[in-house]
C-alpha atoms as a PDB file:
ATOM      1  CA  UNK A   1       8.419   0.824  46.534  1.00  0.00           C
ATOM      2  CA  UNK A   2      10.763   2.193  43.986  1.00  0.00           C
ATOM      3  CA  UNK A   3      14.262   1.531  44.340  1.00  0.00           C
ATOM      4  CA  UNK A   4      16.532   3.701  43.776  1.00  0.00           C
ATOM      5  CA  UNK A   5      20.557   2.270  42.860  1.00  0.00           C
ATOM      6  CA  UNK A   6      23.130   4.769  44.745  1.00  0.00           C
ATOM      7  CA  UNK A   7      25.927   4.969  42.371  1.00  0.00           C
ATOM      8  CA  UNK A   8      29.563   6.143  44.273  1.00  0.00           C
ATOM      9  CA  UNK A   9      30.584   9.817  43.137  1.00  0.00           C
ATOM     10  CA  UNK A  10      34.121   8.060  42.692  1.00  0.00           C
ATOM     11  CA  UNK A  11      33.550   7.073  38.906  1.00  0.00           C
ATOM     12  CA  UNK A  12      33.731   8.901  36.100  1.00  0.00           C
ATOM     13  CA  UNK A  13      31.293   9.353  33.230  1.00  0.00           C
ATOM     14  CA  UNK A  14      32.137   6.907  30.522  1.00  0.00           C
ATOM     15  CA  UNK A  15      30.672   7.692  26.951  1.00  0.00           C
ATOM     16  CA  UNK A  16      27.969   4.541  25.765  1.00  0.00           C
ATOM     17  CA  UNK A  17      25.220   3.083  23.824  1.00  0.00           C
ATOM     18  CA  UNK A  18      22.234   2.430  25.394  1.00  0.00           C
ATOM     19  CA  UNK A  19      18.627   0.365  24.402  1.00  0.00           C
ATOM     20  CA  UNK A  20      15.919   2.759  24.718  1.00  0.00           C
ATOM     21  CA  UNK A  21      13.406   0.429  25.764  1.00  0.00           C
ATOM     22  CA  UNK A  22      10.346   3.121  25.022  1.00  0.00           C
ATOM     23  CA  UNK A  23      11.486   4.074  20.971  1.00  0.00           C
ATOM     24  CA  UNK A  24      13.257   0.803  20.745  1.00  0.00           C
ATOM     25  CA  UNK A  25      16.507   2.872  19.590  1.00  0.00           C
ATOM     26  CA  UNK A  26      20.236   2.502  20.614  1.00  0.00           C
ATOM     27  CA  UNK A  27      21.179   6.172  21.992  1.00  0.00           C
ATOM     28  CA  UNK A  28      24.524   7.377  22.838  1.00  0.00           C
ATOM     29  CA  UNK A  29      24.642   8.297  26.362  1.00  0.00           C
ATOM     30  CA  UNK A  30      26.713   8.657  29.929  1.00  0.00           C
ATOM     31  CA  UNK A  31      27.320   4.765  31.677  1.00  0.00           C
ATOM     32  CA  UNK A  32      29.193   4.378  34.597  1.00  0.00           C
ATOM     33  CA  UNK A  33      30.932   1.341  36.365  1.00  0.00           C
ATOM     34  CA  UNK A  34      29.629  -0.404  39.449  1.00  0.00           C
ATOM     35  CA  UNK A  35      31.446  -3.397  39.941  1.00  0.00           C
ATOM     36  CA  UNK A  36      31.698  -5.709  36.867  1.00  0.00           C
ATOM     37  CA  UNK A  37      28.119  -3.981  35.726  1.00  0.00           C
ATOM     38  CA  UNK A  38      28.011  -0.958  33.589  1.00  0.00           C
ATOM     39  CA  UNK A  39      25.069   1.502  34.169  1.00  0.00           C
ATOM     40  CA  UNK A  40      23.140   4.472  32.680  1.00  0.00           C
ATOM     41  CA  UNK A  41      24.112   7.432  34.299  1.00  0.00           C
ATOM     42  CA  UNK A  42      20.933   8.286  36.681  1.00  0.00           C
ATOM     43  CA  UNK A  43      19.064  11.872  35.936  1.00  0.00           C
ATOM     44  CA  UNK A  44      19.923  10.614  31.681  1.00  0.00           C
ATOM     45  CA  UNK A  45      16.610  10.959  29.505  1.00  0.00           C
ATOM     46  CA  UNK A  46      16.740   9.656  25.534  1.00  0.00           C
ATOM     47  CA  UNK A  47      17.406  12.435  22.903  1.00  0.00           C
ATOM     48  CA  UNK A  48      14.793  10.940  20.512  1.00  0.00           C
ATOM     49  CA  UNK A  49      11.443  10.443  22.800  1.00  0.00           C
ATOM     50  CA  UNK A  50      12.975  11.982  26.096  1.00  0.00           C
ATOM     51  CA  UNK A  51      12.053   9.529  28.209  1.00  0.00           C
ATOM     52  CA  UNK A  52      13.963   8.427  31.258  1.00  0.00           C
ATOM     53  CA  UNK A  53      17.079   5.408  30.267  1.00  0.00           C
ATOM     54  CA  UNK A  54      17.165   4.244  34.382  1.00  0.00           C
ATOM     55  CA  UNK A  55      16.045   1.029  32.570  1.00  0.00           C
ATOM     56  CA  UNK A  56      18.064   1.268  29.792  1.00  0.00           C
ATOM     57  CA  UNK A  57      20.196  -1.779  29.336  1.00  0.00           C
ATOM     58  CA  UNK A  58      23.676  -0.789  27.995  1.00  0.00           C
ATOM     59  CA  UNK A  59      24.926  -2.340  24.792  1.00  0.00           C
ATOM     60  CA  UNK A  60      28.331  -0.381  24.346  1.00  0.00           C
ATOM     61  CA  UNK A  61      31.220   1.499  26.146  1.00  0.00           C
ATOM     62  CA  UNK A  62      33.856   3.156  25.099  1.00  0.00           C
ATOM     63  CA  UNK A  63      36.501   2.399  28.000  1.00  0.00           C
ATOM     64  CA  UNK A  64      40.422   1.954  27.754  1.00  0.00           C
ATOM     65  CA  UNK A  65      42.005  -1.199  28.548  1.00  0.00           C
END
């Protein structure tokens, strides 16, 4: 059963660095917030071997304090 993480339409897109798990590259991509936890934005794929970054941990955001 895949889960699937419903993410509140409440936040807004945050600009980050991701892990690409699949070309082993950090990508600049769209995180979001939930909770203490920031997330890739769902639907994101990676610009280099366009594969999906749902499992994409996220290394950096670029938030203001």
């Amino acid at each position: 059963m895949n889960r699937v993480m419903s993410i509140p339409e409440t936040h807004k897109d945050l600009k980050g660095w991701a892990y690409c798990p699949i070309c082993t590259h950090t990508v600049e991509t769209a995180v979001v917030q939930a909770g203490r936890k920031m997330l890739v934005k769902p639907g994101q794929k990676c610009p280099r071997c366009n594969s999906s970054l749902e499992a994409a941990s996220v290394i950096r955001s670029e938030q203001a304090a």
